[in-house]
Protein backbone atom coordinates (compact mmCIF):
# COMPACT_ATOMS: atom_id res chain seq x y z
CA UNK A 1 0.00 0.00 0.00
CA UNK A 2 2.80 2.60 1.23
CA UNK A 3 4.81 1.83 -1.77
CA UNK A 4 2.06 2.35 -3.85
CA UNK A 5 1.12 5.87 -2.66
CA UNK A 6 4.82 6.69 -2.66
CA UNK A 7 5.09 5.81 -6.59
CA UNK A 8 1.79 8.25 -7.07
CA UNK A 9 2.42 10.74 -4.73
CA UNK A 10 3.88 13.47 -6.98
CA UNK A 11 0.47 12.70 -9.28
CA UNK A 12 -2.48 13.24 -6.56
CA UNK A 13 -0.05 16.48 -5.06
CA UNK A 14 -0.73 18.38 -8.62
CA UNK A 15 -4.32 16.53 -8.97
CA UNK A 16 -5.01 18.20 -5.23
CA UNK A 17 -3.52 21.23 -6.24
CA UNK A 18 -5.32 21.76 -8.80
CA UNK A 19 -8.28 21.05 -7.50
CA UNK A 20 -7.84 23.66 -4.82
CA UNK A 21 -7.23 26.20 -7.32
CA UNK A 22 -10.68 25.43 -9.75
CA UNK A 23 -12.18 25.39 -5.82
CA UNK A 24 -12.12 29.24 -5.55
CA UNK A 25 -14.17 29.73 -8.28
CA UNK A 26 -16.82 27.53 -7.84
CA UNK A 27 -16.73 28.29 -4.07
CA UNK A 28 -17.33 32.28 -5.00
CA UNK A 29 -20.47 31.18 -6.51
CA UNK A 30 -21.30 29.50 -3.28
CA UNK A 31 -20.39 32.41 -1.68
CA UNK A 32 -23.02 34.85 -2.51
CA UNK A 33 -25.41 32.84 -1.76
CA UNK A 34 -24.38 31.45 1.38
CA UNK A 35 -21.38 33.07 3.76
CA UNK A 36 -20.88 30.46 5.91
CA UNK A 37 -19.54 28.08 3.68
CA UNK A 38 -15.83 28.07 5.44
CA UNK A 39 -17.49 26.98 8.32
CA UNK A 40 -17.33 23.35 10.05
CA UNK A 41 -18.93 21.21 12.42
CA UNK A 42 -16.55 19.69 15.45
CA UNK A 43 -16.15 16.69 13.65
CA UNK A 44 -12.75 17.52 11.63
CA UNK A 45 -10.83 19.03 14.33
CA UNK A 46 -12.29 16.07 17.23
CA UNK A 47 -11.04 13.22 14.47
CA UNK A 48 -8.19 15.00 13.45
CA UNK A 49 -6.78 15.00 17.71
CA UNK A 50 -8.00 11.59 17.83
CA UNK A 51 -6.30 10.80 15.02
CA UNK A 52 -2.81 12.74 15.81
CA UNK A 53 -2.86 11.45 19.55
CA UNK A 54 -2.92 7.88 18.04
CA UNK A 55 -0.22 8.59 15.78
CA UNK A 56 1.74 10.20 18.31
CA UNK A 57 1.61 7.51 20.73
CA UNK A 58 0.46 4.28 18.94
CA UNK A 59 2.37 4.67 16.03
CA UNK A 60 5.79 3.94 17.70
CA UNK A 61 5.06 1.11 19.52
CA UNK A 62 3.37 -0.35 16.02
CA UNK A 63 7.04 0.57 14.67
CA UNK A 64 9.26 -0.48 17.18
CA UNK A 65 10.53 -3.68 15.92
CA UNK A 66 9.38 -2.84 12.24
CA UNK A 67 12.56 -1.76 9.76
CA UNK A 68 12.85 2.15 9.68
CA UNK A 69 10.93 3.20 5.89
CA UNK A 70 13.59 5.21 3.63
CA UNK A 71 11.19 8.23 2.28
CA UNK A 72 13.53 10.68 0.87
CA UNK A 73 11.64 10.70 -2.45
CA UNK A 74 8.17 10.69 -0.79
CA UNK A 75 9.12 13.91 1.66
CA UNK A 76 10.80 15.87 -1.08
CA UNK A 77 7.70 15.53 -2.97
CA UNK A 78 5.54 16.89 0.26
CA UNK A 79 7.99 19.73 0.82
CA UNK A 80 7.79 20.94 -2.57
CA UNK A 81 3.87 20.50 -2.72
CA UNK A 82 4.13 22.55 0.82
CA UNK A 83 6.42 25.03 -1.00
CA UNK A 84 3.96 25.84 -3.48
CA UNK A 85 0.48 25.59 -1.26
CA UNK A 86 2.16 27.94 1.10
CA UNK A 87 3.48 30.47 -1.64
CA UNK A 88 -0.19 30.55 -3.49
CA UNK A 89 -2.35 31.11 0.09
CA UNK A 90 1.26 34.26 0.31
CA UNK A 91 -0.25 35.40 -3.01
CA UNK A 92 -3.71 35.29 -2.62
CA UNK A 93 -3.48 37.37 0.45
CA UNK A 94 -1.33 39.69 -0.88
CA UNK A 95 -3.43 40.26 -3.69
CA UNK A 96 -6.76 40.67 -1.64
CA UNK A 97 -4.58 43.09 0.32
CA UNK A 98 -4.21 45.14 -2.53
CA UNK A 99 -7.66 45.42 -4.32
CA UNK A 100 -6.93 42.92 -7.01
CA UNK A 101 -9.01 40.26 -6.01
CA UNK A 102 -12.54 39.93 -4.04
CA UNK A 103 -12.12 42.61 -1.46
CA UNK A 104 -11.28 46.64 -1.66
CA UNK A 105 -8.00 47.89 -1.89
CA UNK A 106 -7.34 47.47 2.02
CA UNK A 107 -5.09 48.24 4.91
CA UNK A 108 -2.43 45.79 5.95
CA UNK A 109 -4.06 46.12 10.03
CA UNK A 110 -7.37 47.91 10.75
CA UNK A 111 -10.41 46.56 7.98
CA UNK A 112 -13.38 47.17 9.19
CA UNK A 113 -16.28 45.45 7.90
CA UNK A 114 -18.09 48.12 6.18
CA UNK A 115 -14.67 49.26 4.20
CA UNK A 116 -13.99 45.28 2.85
CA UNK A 117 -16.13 44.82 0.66
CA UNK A 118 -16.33 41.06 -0.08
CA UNK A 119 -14.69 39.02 2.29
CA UNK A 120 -14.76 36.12 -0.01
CA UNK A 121 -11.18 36.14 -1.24
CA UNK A 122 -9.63 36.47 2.20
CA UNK A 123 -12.13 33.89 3.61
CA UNK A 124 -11.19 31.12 1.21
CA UNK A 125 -7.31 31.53 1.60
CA UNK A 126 -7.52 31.07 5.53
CA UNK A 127 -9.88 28.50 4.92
CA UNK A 128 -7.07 27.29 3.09
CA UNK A 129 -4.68 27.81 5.93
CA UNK A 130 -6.54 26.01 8.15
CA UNK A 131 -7.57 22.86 6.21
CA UNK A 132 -3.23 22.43 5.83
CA UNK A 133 -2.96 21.91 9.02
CA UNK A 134 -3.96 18.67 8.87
CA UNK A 135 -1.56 18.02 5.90
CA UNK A 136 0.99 19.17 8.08
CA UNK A 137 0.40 16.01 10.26
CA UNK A 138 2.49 14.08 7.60
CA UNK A 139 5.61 16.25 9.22
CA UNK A 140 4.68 13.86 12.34
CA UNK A 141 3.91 10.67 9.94
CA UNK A 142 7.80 10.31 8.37
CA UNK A 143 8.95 11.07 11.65
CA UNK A 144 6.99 7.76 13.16
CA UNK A 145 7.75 5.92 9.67
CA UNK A 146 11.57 7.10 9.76
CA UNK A 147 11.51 5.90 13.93
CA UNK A 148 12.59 9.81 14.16
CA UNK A 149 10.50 9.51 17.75
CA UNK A 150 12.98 12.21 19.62
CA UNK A 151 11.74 14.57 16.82
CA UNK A 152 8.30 14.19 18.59
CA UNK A 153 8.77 16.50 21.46
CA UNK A 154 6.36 18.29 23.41
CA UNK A 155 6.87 21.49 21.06
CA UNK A 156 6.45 19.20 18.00
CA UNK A 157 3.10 17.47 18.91
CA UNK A 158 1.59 20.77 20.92
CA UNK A 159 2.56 22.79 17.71
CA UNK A 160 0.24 20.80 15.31
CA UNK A 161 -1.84 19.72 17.85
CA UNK A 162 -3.48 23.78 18.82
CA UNK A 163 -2.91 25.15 15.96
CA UNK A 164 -5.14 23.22 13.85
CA UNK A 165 -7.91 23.65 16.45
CA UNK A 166 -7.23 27.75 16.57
CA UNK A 167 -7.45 28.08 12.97
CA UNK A 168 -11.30 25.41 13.18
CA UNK A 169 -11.72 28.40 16.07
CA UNK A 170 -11.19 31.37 13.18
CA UNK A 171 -12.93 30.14 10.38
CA UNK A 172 -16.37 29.52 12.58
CA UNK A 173 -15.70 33.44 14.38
CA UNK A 174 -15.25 35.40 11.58
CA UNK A 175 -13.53 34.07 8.46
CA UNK A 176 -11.82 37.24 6.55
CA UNK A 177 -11.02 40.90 7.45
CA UNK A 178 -7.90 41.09 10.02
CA UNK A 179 -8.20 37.47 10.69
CA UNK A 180 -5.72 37.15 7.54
CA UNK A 181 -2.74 38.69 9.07
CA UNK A 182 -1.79 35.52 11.21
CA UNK A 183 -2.04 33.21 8.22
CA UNK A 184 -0.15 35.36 6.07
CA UNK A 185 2.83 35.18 8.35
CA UNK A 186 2.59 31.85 8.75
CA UNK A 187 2.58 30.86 4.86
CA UNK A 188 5.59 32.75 4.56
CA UNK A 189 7.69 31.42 7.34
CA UNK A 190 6.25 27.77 6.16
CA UNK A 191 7.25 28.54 2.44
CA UNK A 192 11.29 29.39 3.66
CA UNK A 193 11.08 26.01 6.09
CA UNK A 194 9.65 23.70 3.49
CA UNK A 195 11.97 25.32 0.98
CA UNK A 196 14.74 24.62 3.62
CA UNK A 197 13.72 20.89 4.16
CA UNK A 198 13.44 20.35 0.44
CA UNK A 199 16.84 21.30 -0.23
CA UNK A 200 18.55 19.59 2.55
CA UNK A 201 17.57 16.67 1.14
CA UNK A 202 19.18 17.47 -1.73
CA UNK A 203 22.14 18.52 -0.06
CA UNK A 204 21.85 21.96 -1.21
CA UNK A 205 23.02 24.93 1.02
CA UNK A 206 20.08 26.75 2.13
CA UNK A 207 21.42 30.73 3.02
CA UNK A 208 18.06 31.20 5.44
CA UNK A 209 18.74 28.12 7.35
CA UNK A 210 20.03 29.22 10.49
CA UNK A 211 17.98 32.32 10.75
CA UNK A 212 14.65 29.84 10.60
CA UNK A 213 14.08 29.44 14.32
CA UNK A 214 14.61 32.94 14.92
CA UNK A 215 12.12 33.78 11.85
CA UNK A 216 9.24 32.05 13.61
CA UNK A 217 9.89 33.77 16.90
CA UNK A 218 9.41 36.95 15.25
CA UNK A 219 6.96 35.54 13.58
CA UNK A 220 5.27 34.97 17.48
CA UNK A 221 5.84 38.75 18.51
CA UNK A 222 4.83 40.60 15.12
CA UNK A 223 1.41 38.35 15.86
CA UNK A 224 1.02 39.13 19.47
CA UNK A 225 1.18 42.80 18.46
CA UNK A 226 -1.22 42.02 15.70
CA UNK A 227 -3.86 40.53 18.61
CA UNK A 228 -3.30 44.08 20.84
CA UNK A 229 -4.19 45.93 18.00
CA UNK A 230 -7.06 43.95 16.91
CA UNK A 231 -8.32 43.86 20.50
CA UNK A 232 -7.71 47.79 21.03
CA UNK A 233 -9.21 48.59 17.52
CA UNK A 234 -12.04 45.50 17.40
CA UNK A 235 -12.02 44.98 13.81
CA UNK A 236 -12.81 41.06 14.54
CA UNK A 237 -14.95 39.53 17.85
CA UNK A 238 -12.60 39.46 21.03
CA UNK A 239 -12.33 36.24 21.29
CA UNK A 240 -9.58 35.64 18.23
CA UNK A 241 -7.13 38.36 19.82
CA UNK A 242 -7.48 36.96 22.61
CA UNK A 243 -7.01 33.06 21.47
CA UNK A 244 -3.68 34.70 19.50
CA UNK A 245 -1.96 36.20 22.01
CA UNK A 246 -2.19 33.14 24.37
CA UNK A 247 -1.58 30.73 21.54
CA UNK A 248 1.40 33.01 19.38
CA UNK A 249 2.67 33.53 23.49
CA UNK A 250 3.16 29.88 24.76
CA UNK A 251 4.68 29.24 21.20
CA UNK A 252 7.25 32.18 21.51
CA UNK A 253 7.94 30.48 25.16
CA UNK A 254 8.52 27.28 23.84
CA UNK A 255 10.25 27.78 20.24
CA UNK A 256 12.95 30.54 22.70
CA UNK A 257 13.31 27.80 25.12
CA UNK A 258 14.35 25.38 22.13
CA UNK A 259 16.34 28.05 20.68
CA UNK A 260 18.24 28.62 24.01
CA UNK A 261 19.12 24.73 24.66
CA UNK A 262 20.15 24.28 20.67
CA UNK A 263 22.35 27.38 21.26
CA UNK A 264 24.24 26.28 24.03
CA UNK A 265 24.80 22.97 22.63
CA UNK A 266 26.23 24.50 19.96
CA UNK A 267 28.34 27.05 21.93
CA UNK A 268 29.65 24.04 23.53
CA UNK A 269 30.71 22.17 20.90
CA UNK A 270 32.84 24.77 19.47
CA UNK A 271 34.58 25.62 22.40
């Protein structure tokens, strides 16, 4: 079975991609008639944990005495197909951002509803955000297939774990306006990290590589002061800025706290 979604991988990546991208059309359609279309019952994000906590914890023990699975060709084929998911949800934001898609020519913080226009456009490319996500869990899957299990730490498994659940939260509060900012950011620090992992396999040098982890933290802070704005200026209900300052906060906590022991290490090792 695994060897024959490895030989079609790189096929159903540019069928799904393509897919997505007739999607936005025929969702816009859908759209005027009915605005809650982004929305989503419990049941994704409840089978999705169930799902991840089982993979997290069963899926080692299943692979203990099993031979680790070589998958170089299968993850360079994800990390490109990341590359370019992550680059076109960039675009599309940018491009709402600036009046040349669904919405008005808008500010890059502070849209309020009545100066939008149609939140279409910056609805479907969170939506977007949020449904990879779950994609992302395959970052988890080769590590359990590989028998990578130290990659699985806390950070690793609370990362994917919340953040998939505060993006479910977004696109049921209010799915457009200000709410883009967060996945904006995040698409671009994903596009450099998949772009990083996907030429490490190739043994290429990769000039952003040790600037990554110090990326994402700023990534953390430029959000956090995203959230005080939005909950000074209430251009979106409370209850996001208040979901991303704890969420982007315990990440910055966690992500420095990495940072700090992978520094040392290395501090050590060249003295």
């Amino acid at each position: 079975m695994l060897s024959v979604l490895r030989k079609y991988l790189p096929y159903l990546s540019l069928v799904h991609l393509w897919h997505l991208y007739q999607l936005e059309g025929k969702m816009a359609e859908q759209y005027k008639k009915d605005q809650t279309i982004f929305e989503s019952d419990l049941t994704v994000p409840v089978a999705g944990t169930v799902f991840y906590l089982l993979l997290v914890t069963v899926g080692p023990m299943i692979m203990k005495n099993r031979k680790a699975f070589e998958l170089k060709d299968s993850m360079l084929v994800y990390n490109l197909y990341q590359v370019i998911y992550n680059s076109w949800c960039c675009y599309g934001f940018v491009r709402e951002v600036m009046g040349k898609g669904y919405a008005n020519k808008l500010n890059v913080w502070g849209n309020y509803d009545a100066d939008i226009g149609s939140n279409f456009g910056l609805g479907f490319f969170i939506w977007l955000h949020y449904n990879n996500k779950y994609l992302e869990f395959f970052d988890s899957i080769f590590m359990v297939l590989r028998k990578k299990n130290e990659q699985l730490s806390f950070l690793h498994i609370y990362h994917h774990l919340t953040i998939a659940w505060c993006w479910w939260v977004v696109t049921k509060v209010y799915c457009g306006g200000d709410s883009y900012f967060g996945a904006l950011c995040n698409s671009f620090i994903h596009v450099l990290m998949y772009s990083y992992y996907f030429m490490a396999a190739l043994k290429i040098s990769c000039p952003w590589k040790r600037h990554l982890t110090k990326m994402q933290m700023i990534q953390f802070l430029t959000c956090i002061a995203h959230a005080v704005y939005l909950y000074v200026h209430k251009t979106v209900p409370v209850v996001l800025p208040v979901l991303q300052i704890f969420m982007m906060s315990s990440l910055f906590v966690l992500f420095f706290t990495f940072y700090m022991r992978k520094y040392k290490k290395s501090t050590k090792k060249r003295a």
